[in-house]
N, C-alpha and C. Protein backbone atom coordinates (compact mmCIF):
# COMPACT_ATOMS: atom_id res chain seq x y z
N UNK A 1 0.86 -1.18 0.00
CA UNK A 1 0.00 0.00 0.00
C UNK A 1 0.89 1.23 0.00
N UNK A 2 0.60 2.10 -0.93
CA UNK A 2 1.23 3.11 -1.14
C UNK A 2 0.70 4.57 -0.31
N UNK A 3 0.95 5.40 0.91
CA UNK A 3 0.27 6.09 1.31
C UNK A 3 1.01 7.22 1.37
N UNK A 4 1.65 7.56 0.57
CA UNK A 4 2.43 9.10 -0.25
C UNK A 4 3.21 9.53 1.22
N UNK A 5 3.62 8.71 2.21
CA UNK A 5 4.29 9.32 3.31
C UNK A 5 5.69 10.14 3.04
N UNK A 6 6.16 10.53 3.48
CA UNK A 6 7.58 11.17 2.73
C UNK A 6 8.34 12.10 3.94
N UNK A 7 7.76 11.60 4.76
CA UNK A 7 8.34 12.46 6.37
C UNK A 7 7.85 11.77 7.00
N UNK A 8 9.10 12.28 8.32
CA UNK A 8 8.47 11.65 9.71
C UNK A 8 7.36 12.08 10.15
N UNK A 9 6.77 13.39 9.86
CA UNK A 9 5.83 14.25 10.26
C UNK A 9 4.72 13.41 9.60
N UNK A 10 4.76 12.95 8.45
CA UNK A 10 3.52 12.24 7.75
C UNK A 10 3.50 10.89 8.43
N UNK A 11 4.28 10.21 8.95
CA UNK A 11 4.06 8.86 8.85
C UNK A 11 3.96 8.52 10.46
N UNK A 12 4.01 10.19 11.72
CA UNK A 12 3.56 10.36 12.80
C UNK A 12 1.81 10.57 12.54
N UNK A 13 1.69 11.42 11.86
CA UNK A 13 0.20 11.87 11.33
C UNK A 13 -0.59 10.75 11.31
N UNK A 14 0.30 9.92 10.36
CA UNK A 14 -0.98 8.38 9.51
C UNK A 14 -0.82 7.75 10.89
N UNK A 15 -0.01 7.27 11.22
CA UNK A 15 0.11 6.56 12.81
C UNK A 15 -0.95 6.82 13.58
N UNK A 16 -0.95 8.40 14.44
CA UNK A 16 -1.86 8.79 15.45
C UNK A 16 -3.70 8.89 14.70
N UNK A 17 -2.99 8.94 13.22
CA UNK A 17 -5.25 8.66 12.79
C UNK A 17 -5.63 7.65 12.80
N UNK A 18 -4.72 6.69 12.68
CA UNK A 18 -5.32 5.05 12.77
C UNK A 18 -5.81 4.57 14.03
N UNK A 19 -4.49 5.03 15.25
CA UNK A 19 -4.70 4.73 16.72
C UNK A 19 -5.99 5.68 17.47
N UNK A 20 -6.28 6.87 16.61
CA UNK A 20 -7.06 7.37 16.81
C UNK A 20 -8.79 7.62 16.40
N UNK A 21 -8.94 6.26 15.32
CA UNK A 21 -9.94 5.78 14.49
C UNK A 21 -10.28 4.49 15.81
N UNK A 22 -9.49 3.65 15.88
CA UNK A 22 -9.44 2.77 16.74
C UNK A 22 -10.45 3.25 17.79
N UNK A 23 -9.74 4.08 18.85
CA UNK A 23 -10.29 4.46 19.83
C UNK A 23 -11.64 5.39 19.49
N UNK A 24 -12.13 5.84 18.07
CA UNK A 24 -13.73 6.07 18.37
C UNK A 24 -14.43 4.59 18.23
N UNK A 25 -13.87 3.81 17.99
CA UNK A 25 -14.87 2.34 18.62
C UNK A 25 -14.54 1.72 19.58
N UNK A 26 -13.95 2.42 20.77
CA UNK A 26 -14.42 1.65 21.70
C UNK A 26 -14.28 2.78 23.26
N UNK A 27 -14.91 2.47 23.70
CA UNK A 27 -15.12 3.01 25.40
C UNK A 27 -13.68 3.36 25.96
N UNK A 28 -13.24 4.50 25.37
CA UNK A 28 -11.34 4.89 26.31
C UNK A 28 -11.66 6.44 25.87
N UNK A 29 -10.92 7.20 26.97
CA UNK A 29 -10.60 8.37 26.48
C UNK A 29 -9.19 8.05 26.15
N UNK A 30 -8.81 8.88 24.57
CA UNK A 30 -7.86 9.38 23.85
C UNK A 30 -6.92 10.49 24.45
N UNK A 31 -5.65 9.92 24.77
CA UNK A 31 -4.34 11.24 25.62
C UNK A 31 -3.51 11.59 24.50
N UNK A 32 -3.42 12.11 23.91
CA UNK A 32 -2.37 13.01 22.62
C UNK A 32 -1.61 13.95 23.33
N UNK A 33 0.18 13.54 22.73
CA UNK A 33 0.72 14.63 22.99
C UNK A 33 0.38 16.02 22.13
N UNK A 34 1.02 16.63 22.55
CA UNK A 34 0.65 18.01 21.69
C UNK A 34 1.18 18.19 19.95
N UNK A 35 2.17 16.99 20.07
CA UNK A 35 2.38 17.24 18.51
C UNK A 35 1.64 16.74 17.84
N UNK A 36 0.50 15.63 18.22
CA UNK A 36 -0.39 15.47 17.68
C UNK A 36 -1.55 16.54 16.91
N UNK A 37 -1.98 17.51 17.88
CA UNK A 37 -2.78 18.54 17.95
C UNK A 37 -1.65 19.62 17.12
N UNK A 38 -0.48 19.89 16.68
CA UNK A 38 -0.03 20.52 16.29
C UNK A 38 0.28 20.01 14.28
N UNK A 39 0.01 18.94 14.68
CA UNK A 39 -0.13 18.21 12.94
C UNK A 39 -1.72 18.20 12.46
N UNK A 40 -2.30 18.59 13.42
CA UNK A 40 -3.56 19.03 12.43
C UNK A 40 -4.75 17.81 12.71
N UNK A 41 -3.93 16.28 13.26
CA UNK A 41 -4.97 15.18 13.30
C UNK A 41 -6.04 15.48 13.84
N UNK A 42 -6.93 14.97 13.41
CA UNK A 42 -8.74 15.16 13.84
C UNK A 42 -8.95 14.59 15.43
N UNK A 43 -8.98 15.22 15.95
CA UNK A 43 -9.10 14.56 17.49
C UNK A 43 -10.70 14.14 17.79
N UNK A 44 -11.27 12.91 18.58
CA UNK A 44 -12.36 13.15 18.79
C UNK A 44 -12.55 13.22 20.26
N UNK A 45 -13.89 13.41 19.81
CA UNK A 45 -14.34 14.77 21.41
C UNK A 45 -13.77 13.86 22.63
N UNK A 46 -13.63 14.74 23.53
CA UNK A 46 -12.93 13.87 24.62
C UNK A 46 -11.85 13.56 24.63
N UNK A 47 -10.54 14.01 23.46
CA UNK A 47 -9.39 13.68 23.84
C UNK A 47 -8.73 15.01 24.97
N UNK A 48 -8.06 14.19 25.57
CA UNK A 48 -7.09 15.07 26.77
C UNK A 48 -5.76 15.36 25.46
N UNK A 49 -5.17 16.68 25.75
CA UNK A 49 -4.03 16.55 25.05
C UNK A 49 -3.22 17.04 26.34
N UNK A 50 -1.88 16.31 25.97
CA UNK A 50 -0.50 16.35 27.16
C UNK A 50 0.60 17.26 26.64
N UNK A 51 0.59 18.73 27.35
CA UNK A 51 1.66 19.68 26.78
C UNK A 51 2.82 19.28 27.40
N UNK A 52 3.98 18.98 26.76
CA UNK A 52 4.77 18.34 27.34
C UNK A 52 6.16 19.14 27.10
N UNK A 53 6.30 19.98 26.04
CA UNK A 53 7.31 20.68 25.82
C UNK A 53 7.29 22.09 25.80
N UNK A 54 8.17 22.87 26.03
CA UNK A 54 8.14 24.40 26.43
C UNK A 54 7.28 25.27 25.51
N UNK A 55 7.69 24.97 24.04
CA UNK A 55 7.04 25.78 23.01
C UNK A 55 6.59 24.79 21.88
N UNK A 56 5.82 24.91 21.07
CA UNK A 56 5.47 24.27 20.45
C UNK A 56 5.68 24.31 18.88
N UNK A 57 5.86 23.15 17.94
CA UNK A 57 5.94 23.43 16.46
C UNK A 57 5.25 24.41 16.18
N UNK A 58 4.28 24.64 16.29
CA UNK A 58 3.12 25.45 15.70
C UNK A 58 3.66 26.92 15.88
N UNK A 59 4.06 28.16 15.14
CA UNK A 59 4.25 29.20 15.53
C UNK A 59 3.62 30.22 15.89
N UNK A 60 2.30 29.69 15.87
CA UNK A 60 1.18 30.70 16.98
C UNK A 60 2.00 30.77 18.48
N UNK A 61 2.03 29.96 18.70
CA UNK A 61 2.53 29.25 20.14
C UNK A 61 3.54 29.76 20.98
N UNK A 62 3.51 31.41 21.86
CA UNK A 62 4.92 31.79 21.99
C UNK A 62 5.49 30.39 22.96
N UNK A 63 4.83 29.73 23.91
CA UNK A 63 4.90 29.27 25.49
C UNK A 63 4.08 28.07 25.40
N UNK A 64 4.54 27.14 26.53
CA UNK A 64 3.64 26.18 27.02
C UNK A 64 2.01 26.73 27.08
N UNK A 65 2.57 28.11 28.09
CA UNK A 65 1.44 28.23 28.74
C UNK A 65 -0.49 28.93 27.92
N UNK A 66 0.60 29.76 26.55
CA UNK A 66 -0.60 30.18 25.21
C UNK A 66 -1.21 29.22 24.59
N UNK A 67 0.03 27.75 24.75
CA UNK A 67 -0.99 26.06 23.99
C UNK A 67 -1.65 25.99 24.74
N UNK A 68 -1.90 25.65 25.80
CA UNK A 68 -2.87 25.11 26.94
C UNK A 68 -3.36 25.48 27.21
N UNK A 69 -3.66 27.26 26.89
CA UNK A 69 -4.93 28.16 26.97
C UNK A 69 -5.55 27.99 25.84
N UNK A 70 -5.26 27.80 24.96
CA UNK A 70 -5.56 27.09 23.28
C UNK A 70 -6.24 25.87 23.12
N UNK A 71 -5.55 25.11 23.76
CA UNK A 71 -6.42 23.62 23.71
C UNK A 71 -7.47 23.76 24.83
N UNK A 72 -7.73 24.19 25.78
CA UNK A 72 -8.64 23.93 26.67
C UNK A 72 -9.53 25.43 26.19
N UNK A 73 -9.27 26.50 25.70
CA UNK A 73 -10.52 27.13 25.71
C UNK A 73 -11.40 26.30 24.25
N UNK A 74 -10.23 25.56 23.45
CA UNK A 74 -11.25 24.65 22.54
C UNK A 74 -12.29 23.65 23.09
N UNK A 75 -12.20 23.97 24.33
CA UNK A 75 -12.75 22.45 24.93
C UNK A 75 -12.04 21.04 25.47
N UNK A 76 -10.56 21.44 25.15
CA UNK A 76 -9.86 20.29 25.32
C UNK A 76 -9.84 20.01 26.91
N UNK A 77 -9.44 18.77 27.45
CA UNK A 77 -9.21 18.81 28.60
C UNK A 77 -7.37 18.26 28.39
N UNK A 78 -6.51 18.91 29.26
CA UNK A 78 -5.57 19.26 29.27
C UNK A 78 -4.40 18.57 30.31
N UNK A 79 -3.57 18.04 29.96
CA UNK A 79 -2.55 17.23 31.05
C UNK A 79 -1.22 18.53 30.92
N UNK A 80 -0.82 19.16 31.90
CA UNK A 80 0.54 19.70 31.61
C UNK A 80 1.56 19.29 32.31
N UNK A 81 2.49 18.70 31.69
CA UNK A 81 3.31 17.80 32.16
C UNK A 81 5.02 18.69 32.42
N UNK A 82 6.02 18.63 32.58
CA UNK A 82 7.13 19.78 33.03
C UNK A 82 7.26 19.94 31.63
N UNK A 83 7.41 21.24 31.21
CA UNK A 83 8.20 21.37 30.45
C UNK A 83 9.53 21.97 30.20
């Protein structure tokens, strides 16, 4: 199967949508680190995301602390772990 991967960034992406297809069939909440949420994958409702590093890929992002006001005023519920 050919799935046009061509980076680590893509073949983290296809990874976390599969593990994350998985888990809408069955009874678990979903924990994503933040690079998950920073590659764009479709999260479903109820995932916790885990800020785990100081700043983030994403260049909105000056700080830990602007992601995690980011993901949780989306609704996310939020693990912040040291960064």
């Amino acid at each position: 199967i050919d799935n046009n991967i061509n980076s680590s960034v893509g073949l983290h992406t296809f990874y976390a949508d599969r593990i994350l297809n998985i888990t809408r069939n069955i009874d678990v909440t979903p924990i994503v680190w933040q690079d998950v949420w920073d590659e764009k994958v479709e999260l479903p409702p109820g995932t916790v995301i885990q800020v785990w590093k100081d700043s983030s890929d994403n260049s909105a992002f000056g700080s830990w602390a602007a992601y995690l006001n980011q993901a949780a005023n989306e609704g996310y519920n939020v693990i912040l772990s040291s960064p």
